[in-house]
N, C-alpha and C. Protein backbone atom coordinates (compact mmCIF):
# COMPACT_ATOMS: atom_id res chain seq x y z
N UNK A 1 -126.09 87.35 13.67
CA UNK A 1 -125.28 88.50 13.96
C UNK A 1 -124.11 88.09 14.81
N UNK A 2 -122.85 88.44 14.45
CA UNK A 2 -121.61 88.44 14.86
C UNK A 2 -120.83 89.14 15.62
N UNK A 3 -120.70 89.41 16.59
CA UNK A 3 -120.57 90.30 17.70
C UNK A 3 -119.09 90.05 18.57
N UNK A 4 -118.25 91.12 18.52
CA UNK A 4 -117.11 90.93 19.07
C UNK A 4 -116.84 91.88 20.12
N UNK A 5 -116.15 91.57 21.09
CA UNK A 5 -116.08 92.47 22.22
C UNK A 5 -114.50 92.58 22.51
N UNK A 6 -113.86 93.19 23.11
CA UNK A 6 -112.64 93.52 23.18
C UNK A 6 -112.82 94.70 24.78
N UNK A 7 -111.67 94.11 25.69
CA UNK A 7 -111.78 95.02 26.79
C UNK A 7 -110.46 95.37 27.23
N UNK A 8 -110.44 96.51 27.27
CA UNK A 8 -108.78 96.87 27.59
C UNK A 8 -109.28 98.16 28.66
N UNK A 9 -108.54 97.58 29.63
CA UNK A 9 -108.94 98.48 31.13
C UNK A 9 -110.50 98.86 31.33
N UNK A 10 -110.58 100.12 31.30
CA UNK A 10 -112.01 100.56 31.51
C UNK A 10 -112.66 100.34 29.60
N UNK A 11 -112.05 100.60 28.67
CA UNK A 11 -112.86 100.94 27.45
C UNK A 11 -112.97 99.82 26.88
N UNK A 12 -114.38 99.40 26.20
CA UNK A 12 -114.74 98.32 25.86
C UNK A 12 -115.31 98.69 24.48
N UNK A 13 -114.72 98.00 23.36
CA UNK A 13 -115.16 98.31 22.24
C UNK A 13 -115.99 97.25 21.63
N UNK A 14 -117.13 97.31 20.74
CA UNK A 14 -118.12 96.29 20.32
C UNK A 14 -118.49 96.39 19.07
N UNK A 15 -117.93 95.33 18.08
CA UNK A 15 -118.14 95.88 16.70
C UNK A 15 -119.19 95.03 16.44
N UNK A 16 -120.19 95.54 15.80
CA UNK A 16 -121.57 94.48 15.10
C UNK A 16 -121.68 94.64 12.95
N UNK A 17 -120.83 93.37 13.05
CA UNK A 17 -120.08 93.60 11.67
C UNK A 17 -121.70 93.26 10.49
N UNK A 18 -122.94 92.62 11.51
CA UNK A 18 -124.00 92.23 10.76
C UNK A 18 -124.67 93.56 10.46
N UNK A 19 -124.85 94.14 11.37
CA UNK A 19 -125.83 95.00 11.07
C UNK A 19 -124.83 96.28 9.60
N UNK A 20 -123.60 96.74 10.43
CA UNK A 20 -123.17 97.58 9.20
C UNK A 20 -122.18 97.35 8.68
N UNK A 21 -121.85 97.19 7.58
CA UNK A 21 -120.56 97.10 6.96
C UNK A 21 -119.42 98.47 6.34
N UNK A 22 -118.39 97.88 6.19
CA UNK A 22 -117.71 99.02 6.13
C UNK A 22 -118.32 99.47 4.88
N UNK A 23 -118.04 100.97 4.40
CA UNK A 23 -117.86 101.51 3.56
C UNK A 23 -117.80 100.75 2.35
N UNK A 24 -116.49 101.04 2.42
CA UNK A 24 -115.23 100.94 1.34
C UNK A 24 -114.30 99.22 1.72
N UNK A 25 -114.76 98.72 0.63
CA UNK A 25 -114.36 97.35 0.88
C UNK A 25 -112.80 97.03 1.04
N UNK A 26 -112.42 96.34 1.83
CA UNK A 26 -111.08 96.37 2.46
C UNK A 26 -110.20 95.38 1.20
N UNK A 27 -110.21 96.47 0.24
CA UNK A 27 -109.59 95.49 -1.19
C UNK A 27 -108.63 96.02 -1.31
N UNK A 28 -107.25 95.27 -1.82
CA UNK A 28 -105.89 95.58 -1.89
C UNK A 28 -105.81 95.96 -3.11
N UNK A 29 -106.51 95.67 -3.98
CA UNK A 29 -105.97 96.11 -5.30
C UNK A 29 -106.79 97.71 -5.77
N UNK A 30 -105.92 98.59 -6.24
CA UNK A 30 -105.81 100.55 -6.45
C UNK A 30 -106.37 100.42 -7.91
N UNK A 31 -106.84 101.60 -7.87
CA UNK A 31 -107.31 101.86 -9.24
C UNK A 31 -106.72 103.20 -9.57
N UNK A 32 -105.88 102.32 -10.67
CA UNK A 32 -105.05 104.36 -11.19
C UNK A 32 -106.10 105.13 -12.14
N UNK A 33 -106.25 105.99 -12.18
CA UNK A 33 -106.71 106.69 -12.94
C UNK A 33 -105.99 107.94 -13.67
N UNK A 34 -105.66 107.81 -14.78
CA UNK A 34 -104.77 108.41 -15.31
C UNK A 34 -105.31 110.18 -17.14
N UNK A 35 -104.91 110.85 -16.35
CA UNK A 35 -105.94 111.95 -17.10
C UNK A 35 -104.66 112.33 -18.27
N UNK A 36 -105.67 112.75 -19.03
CA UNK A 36 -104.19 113.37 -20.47
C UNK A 36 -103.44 114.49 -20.17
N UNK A 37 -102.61 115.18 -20.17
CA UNK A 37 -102.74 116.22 -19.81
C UNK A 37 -102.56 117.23 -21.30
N UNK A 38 -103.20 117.91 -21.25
CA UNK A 38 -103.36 118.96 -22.55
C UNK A 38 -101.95 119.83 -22.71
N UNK A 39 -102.02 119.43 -23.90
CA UNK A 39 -100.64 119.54 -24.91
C UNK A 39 -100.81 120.36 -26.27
N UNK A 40 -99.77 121.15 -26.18
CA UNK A 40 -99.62 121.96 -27.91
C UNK A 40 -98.29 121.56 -28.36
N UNK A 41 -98.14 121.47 -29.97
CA UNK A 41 -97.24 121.27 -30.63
C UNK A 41 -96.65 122.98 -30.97
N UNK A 42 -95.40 122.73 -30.45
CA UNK A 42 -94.59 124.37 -30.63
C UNK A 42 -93.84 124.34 -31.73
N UNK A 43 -93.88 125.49 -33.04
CA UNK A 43 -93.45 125.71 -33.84
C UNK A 43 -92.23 127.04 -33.60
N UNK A 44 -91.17 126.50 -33.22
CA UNK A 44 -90.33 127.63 -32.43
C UNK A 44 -89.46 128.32 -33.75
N UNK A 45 -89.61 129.84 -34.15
CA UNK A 45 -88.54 130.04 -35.29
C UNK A 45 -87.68 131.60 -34.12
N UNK A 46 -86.86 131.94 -34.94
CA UNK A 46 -86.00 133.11 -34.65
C UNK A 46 -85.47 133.70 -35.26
N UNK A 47 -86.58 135.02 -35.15
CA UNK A 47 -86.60 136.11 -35.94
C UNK A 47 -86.80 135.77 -37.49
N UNK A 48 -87.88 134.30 -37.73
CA UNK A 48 -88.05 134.41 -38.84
C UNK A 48 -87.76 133.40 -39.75
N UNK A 49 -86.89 132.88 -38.99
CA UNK A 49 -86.10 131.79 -39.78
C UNK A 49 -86.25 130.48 -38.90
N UNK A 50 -85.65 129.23 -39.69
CA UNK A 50 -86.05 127.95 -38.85
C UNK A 50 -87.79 127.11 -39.41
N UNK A 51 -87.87 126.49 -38.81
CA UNK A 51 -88.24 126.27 -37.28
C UNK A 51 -86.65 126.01 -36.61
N UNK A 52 -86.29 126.66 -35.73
CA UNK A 52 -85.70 125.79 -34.85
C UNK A 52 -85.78 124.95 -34.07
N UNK A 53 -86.49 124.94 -33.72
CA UNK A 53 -87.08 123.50 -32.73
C UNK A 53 -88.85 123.46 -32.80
N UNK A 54 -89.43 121.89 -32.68
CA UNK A 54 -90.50 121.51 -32.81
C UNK A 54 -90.64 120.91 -31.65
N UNK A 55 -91.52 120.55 -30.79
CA UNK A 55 -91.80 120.36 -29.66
C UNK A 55 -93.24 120.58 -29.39
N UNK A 56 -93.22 119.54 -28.07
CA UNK A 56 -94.35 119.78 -27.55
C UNK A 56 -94.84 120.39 -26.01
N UNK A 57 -95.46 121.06 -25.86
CA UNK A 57 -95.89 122.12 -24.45
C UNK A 57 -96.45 121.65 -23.86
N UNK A 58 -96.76 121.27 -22.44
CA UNK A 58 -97.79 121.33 -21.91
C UNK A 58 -99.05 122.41 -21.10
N UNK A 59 -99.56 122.17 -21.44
CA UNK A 59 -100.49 123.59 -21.11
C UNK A 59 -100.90 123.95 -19.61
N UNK A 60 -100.96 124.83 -18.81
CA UNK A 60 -100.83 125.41 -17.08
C UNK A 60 -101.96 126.11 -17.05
N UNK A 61 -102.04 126.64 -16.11
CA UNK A 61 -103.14 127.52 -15.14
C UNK A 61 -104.54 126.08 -14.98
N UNK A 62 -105.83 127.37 -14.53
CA UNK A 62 -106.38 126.43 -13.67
C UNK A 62 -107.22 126.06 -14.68
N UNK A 63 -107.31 126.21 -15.69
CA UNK A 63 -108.42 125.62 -17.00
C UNK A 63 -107.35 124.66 -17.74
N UNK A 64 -106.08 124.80 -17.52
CA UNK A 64 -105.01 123.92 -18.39
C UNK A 64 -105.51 124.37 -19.82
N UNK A 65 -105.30 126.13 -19.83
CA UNK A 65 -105.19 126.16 -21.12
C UNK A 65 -104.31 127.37 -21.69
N UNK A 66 -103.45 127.45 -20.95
CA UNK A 66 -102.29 128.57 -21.09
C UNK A 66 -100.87 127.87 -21.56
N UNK A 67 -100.34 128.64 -21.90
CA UNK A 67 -98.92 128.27 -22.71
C UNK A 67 -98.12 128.80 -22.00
N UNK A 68 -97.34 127.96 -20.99
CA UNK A 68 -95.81 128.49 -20.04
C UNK A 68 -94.84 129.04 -21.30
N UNK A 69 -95.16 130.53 -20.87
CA UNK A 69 -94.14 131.22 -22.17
C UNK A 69 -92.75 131.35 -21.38
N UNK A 70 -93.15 131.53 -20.01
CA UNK A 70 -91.37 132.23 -19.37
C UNK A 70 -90.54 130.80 -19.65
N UNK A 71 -91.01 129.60 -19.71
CA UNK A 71 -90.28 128.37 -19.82
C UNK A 71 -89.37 128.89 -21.24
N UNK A 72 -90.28 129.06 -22.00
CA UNK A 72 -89.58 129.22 -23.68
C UNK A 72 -88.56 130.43 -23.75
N UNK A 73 -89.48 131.42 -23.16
CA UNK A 73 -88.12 132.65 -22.96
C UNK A 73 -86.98 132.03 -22.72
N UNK A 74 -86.93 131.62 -21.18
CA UNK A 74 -85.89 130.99 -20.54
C UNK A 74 -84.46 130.22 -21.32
N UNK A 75 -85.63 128.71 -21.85
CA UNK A 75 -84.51 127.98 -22.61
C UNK A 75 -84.27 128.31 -23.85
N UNK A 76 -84.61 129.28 -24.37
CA UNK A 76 -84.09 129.41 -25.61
C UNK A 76 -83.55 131.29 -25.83
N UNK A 77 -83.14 131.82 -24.51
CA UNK A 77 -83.04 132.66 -24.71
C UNK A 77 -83.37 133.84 -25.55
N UNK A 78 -84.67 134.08 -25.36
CA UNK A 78 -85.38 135.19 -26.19
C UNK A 78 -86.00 136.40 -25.32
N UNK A 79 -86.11 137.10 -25.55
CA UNK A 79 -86.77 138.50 -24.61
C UNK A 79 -87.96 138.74 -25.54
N UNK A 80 -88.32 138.23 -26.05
CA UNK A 80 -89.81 138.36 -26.08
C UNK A 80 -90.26 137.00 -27.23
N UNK A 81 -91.57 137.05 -27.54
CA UNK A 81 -92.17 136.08 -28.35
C UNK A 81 -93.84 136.47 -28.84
N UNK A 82 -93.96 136.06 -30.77
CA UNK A 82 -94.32 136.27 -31.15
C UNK A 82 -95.27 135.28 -31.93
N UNK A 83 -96.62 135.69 -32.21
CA UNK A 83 -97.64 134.34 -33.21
C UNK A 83 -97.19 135.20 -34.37
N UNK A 84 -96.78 133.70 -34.79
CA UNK A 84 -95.97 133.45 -36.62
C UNK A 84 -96.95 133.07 -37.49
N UNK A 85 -97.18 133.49 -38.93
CA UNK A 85 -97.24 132.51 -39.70
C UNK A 85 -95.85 132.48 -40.91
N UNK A 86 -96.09 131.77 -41.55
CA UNK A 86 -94.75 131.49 -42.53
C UNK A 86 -95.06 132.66 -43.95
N UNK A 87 -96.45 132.51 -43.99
CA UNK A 87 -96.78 133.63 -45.28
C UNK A 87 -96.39 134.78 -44.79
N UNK A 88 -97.06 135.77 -43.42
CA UNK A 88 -96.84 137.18 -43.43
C UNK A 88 -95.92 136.79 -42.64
N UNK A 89 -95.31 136.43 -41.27
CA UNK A 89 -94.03 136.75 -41.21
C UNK A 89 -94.99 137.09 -39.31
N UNK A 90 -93.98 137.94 -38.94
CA UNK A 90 -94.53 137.84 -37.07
C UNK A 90 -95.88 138.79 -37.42
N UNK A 91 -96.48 138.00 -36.02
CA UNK A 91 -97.62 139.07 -35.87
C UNK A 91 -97.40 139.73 -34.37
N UNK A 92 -98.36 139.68 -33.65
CA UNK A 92 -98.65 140.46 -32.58
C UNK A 92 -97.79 139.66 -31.33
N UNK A 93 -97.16 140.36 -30.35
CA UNK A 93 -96.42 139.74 -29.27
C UNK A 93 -97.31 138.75 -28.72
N UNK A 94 -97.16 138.10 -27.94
CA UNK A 94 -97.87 137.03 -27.26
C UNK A 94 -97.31 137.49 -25.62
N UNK A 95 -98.26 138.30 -24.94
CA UNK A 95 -98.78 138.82 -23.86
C UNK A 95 -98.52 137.50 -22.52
N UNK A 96 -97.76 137.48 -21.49
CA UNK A 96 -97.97 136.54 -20.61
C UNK A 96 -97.85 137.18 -18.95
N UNK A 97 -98.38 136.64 -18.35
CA UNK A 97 -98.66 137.09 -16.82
C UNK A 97 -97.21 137.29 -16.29
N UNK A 98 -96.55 138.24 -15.35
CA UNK A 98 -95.46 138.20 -14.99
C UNK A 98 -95.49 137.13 -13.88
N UNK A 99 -96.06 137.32 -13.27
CA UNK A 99 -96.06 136.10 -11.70
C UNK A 99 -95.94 135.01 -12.23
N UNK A 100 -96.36 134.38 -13.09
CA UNK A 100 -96.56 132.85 -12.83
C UNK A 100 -96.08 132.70 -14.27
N UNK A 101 -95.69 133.49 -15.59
CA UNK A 101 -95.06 132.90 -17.20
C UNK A 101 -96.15 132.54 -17.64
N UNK A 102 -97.22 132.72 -17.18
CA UNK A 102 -98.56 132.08 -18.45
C UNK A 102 -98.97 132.82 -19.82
N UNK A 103 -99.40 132.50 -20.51
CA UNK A 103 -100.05 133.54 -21.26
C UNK A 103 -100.94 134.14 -20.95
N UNK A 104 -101.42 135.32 -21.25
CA UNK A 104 -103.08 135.53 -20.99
C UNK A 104 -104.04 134.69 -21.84
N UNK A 105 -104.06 134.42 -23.33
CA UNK A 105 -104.62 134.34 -24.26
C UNK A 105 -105.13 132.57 -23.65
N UNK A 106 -105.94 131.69 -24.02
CA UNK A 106 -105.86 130.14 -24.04
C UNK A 106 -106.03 129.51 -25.53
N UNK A 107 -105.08 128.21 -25.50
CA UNK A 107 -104.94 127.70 -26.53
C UNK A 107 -105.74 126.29 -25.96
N UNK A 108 -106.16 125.21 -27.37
CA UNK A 108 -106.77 124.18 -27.48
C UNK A 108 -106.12 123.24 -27.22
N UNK A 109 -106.25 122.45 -26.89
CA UNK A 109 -105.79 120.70 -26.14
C UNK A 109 -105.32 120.68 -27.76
N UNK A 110 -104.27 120.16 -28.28
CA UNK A 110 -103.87 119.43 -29.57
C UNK A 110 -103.69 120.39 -30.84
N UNK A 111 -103.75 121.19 -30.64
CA UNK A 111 -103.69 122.38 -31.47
C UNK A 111 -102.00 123.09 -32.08
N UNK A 112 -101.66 123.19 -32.86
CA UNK A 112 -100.42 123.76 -33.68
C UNK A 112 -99.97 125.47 -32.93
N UNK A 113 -99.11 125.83 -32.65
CA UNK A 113 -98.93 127.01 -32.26
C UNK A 113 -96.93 126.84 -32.95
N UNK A 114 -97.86 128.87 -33.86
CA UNK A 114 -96.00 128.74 -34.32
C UNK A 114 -96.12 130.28 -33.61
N UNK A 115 -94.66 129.94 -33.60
CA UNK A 115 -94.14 131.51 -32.42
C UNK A 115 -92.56 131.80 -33.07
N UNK A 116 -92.57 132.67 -33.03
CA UNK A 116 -91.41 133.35 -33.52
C UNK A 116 -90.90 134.36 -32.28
N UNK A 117 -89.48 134.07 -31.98
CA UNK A 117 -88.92 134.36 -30.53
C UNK A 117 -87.55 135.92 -31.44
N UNK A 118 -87.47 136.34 -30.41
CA UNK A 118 -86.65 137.52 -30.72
C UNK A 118 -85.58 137.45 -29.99
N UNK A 119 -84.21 137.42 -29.77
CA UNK A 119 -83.32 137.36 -29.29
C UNK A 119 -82.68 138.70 -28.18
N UNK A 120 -82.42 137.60 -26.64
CA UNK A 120 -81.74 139.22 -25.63
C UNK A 120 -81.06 140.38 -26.57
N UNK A 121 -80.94 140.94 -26.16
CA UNK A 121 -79.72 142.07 -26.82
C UNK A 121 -78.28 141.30 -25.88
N UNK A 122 -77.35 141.45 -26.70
CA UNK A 122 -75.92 141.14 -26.03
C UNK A 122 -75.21 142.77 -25.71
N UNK A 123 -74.49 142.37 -24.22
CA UNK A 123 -73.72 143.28 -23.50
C UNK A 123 -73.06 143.56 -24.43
N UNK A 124 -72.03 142.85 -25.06
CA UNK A 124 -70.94 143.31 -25.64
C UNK A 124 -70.89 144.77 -26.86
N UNK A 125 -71.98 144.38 -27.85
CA UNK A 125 -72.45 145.26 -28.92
C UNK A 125 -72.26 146.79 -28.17
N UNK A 126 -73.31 146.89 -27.11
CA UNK A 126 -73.69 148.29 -26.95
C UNK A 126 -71.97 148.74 -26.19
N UNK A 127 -71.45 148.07 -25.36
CA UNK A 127 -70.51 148.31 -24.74
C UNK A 127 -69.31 148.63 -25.81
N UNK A 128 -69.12 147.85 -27.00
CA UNK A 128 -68.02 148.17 -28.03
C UNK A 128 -68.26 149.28 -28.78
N UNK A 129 -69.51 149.60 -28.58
CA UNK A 129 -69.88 151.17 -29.59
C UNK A 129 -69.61 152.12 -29.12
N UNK A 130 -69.65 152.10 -27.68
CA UNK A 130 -69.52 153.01 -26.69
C UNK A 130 -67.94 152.99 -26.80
N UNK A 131 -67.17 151.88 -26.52
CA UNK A 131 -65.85 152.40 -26.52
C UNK A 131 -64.93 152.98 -27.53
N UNK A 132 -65.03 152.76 -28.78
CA UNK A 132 -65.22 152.95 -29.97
C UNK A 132 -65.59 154.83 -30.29
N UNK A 133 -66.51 154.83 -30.06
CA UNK A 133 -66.82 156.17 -29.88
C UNK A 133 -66.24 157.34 -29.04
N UNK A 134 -65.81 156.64 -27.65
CA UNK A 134 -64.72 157.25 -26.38
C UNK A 134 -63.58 157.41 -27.25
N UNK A 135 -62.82 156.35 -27.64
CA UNK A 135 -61.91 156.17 -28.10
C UNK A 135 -61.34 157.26 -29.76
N UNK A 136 -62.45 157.55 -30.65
CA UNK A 136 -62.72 158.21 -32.16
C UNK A 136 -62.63 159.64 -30.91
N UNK A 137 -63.39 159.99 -30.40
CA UNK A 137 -63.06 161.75 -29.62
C UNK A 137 -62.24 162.16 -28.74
N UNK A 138 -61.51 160.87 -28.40
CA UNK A 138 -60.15 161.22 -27.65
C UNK A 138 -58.86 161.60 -28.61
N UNK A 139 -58.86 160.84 -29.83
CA UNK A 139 -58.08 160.79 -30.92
C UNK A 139 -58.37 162.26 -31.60
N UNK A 140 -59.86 162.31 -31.51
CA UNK A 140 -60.04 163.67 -32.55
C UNK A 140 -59.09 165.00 -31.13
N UNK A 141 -59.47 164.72 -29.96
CA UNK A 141 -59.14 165.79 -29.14
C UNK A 141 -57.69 166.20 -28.90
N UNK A 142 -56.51 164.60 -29.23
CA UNK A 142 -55.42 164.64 -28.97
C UNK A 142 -54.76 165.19 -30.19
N UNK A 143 -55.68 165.07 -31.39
CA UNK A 143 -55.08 165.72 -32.71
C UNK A 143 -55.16 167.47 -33.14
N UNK A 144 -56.26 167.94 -32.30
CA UNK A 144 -56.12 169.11 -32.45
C UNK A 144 -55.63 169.91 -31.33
N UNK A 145 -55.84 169.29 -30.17
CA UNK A 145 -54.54 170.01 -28.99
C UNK A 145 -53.50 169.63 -29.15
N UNK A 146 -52.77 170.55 -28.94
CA UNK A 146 -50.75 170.11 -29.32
C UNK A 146 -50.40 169.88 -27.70
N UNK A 147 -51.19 170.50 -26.30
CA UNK A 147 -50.72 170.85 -25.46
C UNK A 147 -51.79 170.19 -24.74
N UNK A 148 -51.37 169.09 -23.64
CA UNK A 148 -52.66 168.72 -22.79
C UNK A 148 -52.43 170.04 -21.90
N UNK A 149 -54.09 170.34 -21.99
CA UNK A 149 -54.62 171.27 -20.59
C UNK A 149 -54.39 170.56 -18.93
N UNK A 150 -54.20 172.18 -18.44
CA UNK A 150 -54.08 172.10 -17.00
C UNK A 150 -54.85 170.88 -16.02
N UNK A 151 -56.00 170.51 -16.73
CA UNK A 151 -57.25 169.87 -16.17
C UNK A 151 -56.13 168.12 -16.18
N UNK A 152 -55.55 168.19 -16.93
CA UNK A 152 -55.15 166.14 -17.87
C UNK A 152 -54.40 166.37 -16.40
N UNK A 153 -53.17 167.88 -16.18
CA UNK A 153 -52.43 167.65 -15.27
C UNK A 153 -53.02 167.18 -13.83
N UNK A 154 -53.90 167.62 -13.56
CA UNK A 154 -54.37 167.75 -11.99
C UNK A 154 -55.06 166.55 -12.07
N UNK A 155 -55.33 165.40 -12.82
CA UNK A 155 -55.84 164.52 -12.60
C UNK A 155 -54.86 162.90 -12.43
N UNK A 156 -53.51 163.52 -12.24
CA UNK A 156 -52.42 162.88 -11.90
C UNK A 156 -52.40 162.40 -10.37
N UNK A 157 -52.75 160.94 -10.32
CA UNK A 157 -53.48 160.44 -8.75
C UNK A 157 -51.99 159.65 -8.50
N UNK A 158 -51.63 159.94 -7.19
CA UNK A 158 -50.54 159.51 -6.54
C UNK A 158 -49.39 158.92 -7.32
N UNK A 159 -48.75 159.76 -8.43
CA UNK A 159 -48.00 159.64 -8.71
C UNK A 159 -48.17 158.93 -10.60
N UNK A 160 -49.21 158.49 -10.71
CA UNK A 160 -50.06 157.47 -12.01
C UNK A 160 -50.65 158.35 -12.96
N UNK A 161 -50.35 158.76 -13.79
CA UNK A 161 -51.51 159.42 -14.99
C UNK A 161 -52.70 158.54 -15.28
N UNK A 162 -54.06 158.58 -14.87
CA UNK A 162 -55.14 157.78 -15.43
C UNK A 162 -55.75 158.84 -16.70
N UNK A 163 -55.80 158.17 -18.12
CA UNK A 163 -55.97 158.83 -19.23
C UNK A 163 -57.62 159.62 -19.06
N UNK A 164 -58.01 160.47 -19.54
CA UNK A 164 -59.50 160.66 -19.68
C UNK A 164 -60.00 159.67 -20.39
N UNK A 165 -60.02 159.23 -21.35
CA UNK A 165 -60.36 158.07 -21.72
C UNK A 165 -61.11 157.02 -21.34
N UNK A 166 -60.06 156.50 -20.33
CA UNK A 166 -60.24 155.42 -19.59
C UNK A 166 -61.27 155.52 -18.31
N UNK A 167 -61.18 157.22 -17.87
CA UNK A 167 -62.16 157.60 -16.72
C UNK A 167 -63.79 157.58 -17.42
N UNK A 168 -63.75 157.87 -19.04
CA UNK A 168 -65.08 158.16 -19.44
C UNK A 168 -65.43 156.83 -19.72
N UNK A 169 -64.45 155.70 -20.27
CA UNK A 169 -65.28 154.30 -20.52
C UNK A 169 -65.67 153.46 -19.09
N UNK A 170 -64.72 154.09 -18.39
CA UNK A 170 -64.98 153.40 -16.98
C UNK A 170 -66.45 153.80 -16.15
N UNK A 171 -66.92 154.90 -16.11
CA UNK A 171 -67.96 155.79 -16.16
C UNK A 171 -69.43 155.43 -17.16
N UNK A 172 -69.19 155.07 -17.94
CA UNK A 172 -70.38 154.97 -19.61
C UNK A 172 -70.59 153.53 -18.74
N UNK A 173 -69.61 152.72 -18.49
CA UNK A 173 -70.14 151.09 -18.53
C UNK A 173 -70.66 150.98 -17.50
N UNK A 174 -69.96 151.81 -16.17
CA UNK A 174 -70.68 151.45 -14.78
C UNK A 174 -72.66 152.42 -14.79
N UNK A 175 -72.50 153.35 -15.40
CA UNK A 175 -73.93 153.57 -15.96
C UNK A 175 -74.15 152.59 -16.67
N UNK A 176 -74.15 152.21 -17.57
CA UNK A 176 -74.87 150.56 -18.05
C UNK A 176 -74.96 149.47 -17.51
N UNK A 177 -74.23 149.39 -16.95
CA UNK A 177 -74.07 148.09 -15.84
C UNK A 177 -75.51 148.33 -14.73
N UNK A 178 -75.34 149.30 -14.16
CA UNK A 178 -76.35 149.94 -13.36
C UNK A 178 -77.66 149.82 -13.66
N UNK A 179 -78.08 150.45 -15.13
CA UNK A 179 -79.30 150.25 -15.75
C UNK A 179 -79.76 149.03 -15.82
N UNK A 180 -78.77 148.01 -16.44
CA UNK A 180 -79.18 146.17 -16.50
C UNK A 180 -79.71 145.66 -15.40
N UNK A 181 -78.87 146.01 -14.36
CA UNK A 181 -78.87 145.17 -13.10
C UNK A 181 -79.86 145.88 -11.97
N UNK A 182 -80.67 147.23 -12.81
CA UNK A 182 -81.35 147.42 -11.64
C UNK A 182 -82.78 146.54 -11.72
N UNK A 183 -83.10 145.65 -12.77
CA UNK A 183 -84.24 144.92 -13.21
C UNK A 183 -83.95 143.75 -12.13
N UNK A 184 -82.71 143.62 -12.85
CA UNK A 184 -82.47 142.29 -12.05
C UNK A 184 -82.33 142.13 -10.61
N UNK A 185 -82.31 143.05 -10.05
CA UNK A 185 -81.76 143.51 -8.37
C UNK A 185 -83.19 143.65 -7.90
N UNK A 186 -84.41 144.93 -8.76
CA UNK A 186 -85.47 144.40 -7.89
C UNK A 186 -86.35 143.42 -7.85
N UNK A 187 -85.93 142.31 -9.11
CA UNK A 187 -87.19 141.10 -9.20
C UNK A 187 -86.42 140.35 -8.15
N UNK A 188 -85.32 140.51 -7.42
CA UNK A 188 -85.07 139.69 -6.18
C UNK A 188 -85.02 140.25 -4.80
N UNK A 189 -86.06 141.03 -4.94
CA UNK A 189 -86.68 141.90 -3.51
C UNK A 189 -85.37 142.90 -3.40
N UNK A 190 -83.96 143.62 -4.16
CA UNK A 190 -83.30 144.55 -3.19
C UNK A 190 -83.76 146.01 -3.71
């Protein structure tokens, strides 16, 4: 038995390397250990058509068997998403957790998944129908009055005629604007 002593001021330390040994052998060389991580092949179409992109997913939550859908929303700009096949065409939405983009549903380690994605709606559309429409009943209104009413006069602001027109498209969009942005205003706490 091999016995070492060491004294520094009052504390005296005494290792007896015979009787116990360490643990864990004082070896430099690591052992990686490296796990698969579970993967689906994505069959991405839109609205039907495509594939547009083929790819592969990796699968989240705590079983690693969910499909990060908000990822796919995200980059490929879609507002929602759907299980495809190519014979009937979309089926049922594909359901995902708001907090965290998972799915509810779980898919298999190596398994085929086709999804068919649906596209945002664009600002512009609803906003050009709307003006369009302002624009067709101002025309119908200016064609059958010969005489703007008292009301066109009194809305003469410091000296400027602002058309009705322009007060009702200005009005229609800031209500739409409003509606969009109130989603977006409270998923960032205001």
């Amino acid at each position: 038995m091999e016995s070492e002593s060491h004294v520094a001021g009052e504390i005296e330390e005494t290792r007896d390397w015979g009787e116990s040994a360490p643990l864990l052998p004082n070896d430099r060389r690591t052992r990686l250990v490296r796990t698969k991580v579970p993967e689906v092949e994505v069959h991405l179409y839109r609205q039907g058509k495509g594939p547009i992109d083929v790819f592969k997913s990796s699968l989240g939550g705590w079983d690693q068997d969910q499909l990060e859908v908000r990822d796919i929303l995200d980059k490929y700009g879609f507002k929602s998403v759907f299980a495809f096949k190519r014979e009937t065409g979309r089926g049922v939405p594909i359901r995902f957790n708001v907090k965290n983009g998972r799915s509810l549903l779980s898919y298999t380690d190596g398994s085929t998944v086709f999804i068919d994605g649906e596209p945002k709606d664009s600002l512009l559309k609803p906003v050009t129908k709307i003006l369009l429409g302002v624009a067709l009943i101002t025309i119908m209104i200016a064609l059958v009055l010969k005489e703007s009413p008292q009301i066109m006069h009194k809305l003469n602001i410091s000296g400027v005629r602002i058309p009705p027109w322009v007060l009702a498209c200005a009005v229609i969009v800031f209500t739409r604007m409003r509606k969009r942005t109130k989603d977006f205003l409270k998923s960032r706490g205001w």
